[in-house]
Protein backbone atom coordinates (compact mmCIF):
# COMPACT_ATOMS: atom_id res chain seq x y z
CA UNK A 1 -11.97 -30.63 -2.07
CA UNK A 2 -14.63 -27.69 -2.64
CA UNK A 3 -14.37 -26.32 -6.23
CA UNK A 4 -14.17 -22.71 -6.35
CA UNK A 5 -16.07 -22.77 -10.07
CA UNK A 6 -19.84 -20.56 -10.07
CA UNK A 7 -22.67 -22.13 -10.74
CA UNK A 8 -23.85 -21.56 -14.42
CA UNK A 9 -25.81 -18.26 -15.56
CA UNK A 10 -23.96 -16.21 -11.72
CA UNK A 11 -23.21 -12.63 -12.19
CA UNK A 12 -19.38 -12.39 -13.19
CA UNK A 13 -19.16 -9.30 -11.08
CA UNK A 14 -20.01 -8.63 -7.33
CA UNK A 15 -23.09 -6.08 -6.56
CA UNK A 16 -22.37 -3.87 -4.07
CA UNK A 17 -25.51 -2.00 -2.04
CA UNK A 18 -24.31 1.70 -1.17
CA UNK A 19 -24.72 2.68 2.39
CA UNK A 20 -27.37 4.87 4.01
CA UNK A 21 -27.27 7.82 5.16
CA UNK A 22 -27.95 6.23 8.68
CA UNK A 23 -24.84 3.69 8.06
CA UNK A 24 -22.55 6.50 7.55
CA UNK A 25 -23.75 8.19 10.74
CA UNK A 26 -23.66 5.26 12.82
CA UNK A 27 -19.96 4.40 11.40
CA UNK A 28 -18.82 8.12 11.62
CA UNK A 29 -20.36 7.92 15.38
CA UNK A 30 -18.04 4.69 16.20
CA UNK A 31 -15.03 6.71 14.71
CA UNK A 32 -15.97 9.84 16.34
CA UNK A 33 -13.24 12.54 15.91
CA UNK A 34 -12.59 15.26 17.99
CA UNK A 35 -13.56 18.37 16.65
CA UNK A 36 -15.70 16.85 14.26
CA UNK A 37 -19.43 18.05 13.75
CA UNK A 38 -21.00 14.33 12.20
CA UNK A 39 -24.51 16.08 12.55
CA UNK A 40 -22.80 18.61 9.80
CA UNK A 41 -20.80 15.82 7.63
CA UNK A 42 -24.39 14.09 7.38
CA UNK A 43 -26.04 17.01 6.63
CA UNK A 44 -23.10 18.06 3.88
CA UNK A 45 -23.99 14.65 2.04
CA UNK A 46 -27.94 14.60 2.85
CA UNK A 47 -27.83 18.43 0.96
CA UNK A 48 -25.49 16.79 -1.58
CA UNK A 49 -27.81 13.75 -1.98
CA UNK A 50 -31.11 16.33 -3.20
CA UNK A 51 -28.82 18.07 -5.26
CA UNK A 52 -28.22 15.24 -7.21
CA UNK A 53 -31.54 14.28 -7.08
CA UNK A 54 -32.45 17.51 -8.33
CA UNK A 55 -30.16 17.61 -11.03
CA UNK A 56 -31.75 14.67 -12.24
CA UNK A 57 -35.43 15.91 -12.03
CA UNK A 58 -34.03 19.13 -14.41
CA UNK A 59 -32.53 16.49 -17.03
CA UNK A 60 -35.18 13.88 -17.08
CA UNK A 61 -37.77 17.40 -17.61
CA UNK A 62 -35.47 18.60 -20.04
CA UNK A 63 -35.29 15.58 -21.96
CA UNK A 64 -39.22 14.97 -21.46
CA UNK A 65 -39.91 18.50 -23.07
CA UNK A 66 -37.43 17.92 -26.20
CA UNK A 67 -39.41 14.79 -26.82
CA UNK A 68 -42.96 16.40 -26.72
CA UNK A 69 -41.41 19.45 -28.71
CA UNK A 70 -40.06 16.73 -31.27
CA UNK A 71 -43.39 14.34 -31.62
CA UNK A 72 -45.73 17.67 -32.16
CA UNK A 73 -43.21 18.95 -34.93
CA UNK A 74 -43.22 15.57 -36.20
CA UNK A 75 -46.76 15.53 -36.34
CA UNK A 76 -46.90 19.27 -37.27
CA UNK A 77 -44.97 18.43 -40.28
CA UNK A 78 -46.76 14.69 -41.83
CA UNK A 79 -50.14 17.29 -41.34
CA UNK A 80 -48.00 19.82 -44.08
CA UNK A 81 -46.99 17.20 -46.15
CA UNK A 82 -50.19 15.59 -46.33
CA UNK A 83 -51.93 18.90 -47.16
CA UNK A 84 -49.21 19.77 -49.85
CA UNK A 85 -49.89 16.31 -51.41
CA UNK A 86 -53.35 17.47 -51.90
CA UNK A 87 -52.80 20.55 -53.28
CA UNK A 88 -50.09 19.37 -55.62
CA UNK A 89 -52.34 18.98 -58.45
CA UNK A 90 -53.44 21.73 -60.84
CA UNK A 91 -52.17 24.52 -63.18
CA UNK A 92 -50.44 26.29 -60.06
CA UNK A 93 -49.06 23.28 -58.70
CA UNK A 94 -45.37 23.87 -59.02
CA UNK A 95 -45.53 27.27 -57.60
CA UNK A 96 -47.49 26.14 -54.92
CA UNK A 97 -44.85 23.53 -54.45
CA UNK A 98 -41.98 25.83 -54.55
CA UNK A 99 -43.93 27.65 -51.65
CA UNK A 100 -44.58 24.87 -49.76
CA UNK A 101 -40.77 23.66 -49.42
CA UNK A 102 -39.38 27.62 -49.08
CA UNK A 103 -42.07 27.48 -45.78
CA UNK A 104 -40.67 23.76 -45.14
CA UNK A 105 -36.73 25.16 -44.78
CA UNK A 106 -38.01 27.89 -42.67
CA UNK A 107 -40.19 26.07 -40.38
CA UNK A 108 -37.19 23.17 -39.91
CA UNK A 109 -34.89 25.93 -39.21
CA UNK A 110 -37.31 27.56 -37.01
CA UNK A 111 -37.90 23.93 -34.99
CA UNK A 112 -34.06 23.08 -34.84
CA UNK A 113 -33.66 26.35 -32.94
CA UNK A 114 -36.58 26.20 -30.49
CA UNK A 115 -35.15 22.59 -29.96
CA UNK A 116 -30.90 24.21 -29.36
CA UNK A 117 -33.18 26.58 -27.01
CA UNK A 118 -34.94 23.92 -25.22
CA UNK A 119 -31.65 22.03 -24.93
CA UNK A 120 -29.37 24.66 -23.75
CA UNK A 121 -32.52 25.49 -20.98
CA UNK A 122 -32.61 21.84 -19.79
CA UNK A 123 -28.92 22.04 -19.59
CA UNK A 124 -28.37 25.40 -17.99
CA UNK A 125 -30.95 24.24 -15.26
CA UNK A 126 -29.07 21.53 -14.04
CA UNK A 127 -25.61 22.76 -14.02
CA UNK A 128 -26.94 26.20 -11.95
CA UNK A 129 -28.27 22.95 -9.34
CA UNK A 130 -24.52 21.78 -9.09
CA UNK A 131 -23.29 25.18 -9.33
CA UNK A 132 -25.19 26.31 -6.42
CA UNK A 133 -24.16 23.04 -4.34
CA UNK A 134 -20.79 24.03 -5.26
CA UNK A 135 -20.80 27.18 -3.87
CA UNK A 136 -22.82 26.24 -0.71
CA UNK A 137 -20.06 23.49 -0.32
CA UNK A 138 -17.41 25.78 -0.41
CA UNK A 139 -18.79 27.99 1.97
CA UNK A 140 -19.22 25.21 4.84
CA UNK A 141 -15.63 24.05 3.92
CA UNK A 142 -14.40 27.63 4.41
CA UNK A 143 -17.09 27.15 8.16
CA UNK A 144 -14.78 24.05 8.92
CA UNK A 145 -11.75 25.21 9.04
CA UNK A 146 -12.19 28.67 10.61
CA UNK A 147 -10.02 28.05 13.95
CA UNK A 148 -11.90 28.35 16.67
């Protein structure tokens, strides 16, 4: 008798490949409904397909301009410190010091909220993407079931 055991080191799990757009068509075309518009069902999903893909482009932009914004304020700030280190020295060195970390808070505050800003941007951008699906979707299901 066969045993039923995997082989050592096989995936636990099965992988499953997602259909094409083409698949669905050429099931939807074997199941054809009456009534049914499949050239507007595959359009519906081909629409809702680049949305996606567009919602992606806006967070993986969004997330690719925090990271600049955060390496130049990273090096924006060792360049201050270094220079403060410098200047540290000498009669008016405390003063100078006290200066240097009143800037400091102001400049971290001022970077946290350019990077909420940037954030909130990246954020807004890609919800208005699904928002705008949304509402295109709703109009072509309101289409769809017009009598006719």
């Amino acid at each position: 008798m066969a045993s039923n055991k995997k082989p050592a080191g096989a995936a636990s799990s099965p992988t499953f490949d997602l259909p094409s757009l083409d698949d669905l068509n050429k099931l939807i075309e074997r199941f054809k409904l009456p009534g049914v518009d499949v050239d507007a069902l595959v359009e519906w999903q081909r629409k809702d397909m680049e949305a996606l893909a567009q919602v992606q482009q806006q967070a993986y932009e969004g997330i690719k301009a925090l990271v600049e914004k955060r390496s130049e304020i990273l090096q924006e700030t060792l360049a201050q410190w270094q220079g403060a280190l410098k200047s540290a020295a000498g009669k008016d060195a405390q003063a100078k010091q006290s200066e240097a970390i009143k800037q400091g808070v102001q400049q971290a505050i001022d970077h946290f909220r350019d990077l909420s800003e940037m954030e909130a941007q990246a954020r807004n951008n890609a919800w208005k993407v699904v928002q705008d699906r949304m509402q295109e979707n709703m109009a072509n299901l309101q289409k769809l079931l017009q009598p006719k």
